[in-house]
C-alpha atoms as a PDB file:
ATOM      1  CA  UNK A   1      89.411  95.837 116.719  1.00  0.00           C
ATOM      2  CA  UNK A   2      88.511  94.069 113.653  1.00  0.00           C
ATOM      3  CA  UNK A   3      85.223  91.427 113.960  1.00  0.00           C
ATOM      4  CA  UNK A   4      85.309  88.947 111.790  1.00  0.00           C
ATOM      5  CA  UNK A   5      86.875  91.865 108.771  1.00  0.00           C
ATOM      6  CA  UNK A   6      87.107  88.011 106.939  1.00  0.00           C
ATOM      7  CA  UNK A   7      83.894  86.800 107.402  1.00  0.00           C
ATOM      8  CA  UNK A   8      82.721  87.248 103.745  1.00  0.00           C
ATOM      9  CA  UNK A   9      86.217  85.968 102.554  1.00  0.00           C
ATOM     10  CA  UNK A  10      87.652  82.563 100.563  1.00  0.00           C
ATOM     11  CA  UNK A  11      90.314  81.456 102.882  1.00  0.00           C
ATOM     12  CA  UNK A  12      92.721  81.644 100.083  1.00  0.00           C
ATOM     13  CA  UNK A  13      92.497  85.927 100.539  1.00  0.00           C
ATOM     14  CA  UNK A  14      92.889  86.340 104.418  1.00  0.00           C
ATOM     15  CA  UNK A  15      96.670  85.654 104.744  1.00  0.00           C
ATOM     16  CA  UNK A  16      97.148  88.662 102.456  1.00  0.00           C
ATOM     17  CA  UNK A  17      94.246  90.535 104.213  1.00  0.00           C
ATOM     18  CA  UNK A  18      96.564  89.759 107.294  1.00  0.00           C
ATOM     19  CA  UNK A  19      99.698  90.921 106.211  1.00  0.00           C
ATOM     20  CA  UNK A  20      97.902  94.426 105.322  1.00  0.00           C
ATOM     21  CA  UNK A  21      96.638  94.716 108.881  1.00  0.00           C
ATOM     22  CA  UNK A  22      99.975  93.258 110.192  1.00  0.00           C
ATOM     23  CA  UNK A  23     102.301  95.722 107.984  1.00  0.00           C
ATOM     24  CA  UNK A  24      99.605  98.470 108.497  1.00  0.00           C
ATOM     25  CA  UNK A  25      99.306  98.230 112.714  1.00  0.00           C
ATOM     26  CA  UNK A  26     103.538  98.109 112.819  1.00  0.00           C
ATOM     27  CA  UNK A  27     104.009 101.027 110.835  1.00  0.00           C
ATOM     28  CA  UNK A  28     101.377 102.940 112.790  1.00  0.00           C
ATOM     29  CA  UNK A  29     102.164 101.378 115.865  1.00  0.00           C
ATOM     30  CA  UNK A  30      99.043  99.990 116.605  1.00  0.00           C
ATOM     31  CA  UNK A  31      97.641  97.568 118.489  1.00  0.00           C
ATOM     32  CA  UNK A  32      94.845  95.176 116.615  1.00  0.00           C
ATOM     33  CA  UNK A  33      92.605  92.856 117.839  1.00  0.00           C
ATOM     34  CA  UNK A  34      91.336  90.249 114.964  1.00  0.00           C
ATOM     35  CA  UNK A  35      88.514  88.004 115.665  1.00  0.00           C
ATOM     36  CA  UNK A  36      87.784  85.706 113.223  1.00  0.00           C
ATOM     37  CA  UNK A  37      86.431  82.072 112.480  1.00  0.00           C
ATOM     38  CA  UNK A  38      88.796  81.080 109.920  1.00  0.00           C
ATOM     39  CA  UNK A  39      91.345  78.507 110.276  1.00  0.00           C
ATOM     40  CA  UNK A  40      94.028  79.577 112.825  1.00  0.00           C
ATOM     41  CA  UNK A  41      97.042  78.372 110.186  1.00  0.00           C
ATOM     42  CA  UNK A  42      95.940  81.571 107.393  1.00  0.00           C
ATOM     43  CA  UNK A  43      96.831  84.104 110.298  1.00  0.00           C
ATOM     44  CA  UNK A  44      99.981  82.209 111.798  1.00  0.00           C
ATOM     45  CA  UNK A  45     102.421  84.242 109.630  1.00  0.00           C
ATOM     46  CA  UNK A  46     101.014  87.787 110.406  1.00  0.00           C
ATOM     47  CA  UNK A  47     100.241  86.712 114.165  1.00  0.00           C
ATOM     48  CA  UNK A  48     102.055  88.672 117.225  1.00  0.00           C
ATOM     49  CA  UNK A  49      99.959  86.525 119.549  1.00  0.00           C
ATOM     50  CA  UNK A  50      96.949  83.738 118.831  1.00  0.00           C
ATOM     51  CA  UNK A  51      94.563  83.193 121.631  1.00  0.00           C
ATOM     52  CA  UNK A  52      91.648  81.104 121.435  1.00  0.00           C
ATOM     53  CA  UNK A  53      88.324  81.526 123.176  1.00  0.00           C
ATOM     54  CA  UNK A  54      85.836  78.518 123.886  1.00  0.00           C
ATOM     55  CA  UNK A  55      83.144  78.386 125.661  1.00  0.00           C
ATOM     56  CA  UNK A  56      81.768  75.912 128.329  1.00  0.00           C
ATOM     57  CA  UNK A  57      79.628  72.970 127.033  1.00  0.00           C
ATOM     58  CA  UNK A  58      77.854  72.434 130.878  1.00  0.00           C
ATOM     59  CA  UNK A  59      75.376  74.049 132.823  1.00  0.00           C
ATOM     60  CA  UNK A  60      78.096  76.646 134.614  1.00  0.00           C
ATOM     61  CA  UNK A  61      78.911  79.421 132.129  1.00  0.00           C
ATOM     62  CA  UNK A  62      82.720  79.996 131.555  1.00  0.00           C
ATOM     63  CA  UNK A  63      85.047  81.002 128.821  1.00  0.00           C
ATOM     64  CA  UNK A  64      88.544  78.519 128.276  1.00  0.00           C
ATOM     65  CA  UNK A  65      91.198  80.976 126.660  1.00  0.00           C
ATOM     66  CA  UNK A  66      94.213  78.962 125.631  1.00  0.00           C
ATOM     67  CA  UNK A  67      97.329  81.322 123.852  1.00  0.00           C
ATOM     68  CA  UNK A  68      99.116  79.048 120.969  1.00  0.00           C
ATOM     69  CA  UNK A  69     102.980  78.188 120.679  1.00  0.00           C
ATOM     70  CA  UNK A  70     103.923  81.942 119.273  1.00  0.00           C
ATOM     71  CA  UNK A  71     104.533  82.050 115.464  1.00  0.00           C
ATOM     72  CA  UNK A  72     106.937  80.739 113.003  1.00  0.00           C
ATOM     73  CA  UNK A  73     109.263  82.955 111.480  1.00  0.00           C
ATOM     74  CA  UNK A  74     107.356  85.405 109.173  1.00  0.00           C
ATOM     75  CA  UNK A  75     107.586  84.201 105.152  1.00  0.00           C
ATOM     76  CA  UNK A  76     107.932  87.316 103.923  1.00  0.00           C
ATOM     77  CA  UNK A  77     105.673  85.817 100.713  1.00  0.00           C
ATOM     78  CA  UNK A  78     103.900  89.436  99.819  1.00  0.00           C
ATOM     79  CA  UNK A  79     105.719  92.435  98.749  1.00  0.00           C
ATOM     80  CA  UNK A  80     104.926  95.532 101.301  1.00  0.00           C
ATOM     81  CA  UNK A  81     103.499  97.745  98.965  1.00  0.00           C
ATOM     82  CA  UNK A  82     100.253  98.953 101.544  1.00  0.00           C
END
C-alpha cells in the first residue's frame, strides 16, 4: 500500500512515479494499492483498476465508492529500465 507516495510531488513526475510502481508490482507480481489526491488522468496509463472514495456530505456517515471506465491502452511513453 502506498499513501499518498505523491503527495510531495509536481504532477508533471507521478505518471513516471506510476509506471515504476506499475512495471515494479507486474514483475514481482504484486498487488498495490495507491492512494493519492492527484488528478485521476496522471495514473490512467499505469492503472489496473481506479476506484474513487467520497464521503457523505449529511448528517449519516457513509463512504460512495464509484470504479472508473477501466484504462486506455497503456502508451508505452517510458523506457522500462527499473
Amino acid at each position: 500500500m502506498l499513501d499518498e507516495q505523491d503527495c510531495w510531488l509536481r504532477p508533471d513526475p507521478v505518471p513516471r512515479l506510476m509506471h515504476i510502481v506499475h512495471t515494479i508490482a507486474h514483475k514481482l507480481k504484486f498487488q498495490v494499492l495507491v492512494i493519492s489526491h492527484h488528478d485521476l488522468d496522471l495514473f490512467r496509463e499505469h492503472a489496473d483498476r481506479i476506484y474513487t472514495l467520497r464521503p457523505s456530505s449529511g448528517r449519516e456517515f457513509f463512504i460512495t465508492v464509484d470504479r472508473l471506465d477501466p484504462p486506455e491502452p497503456r502508451n508505452e511513453r517510458f523506457t522500462d529500465d527499473v
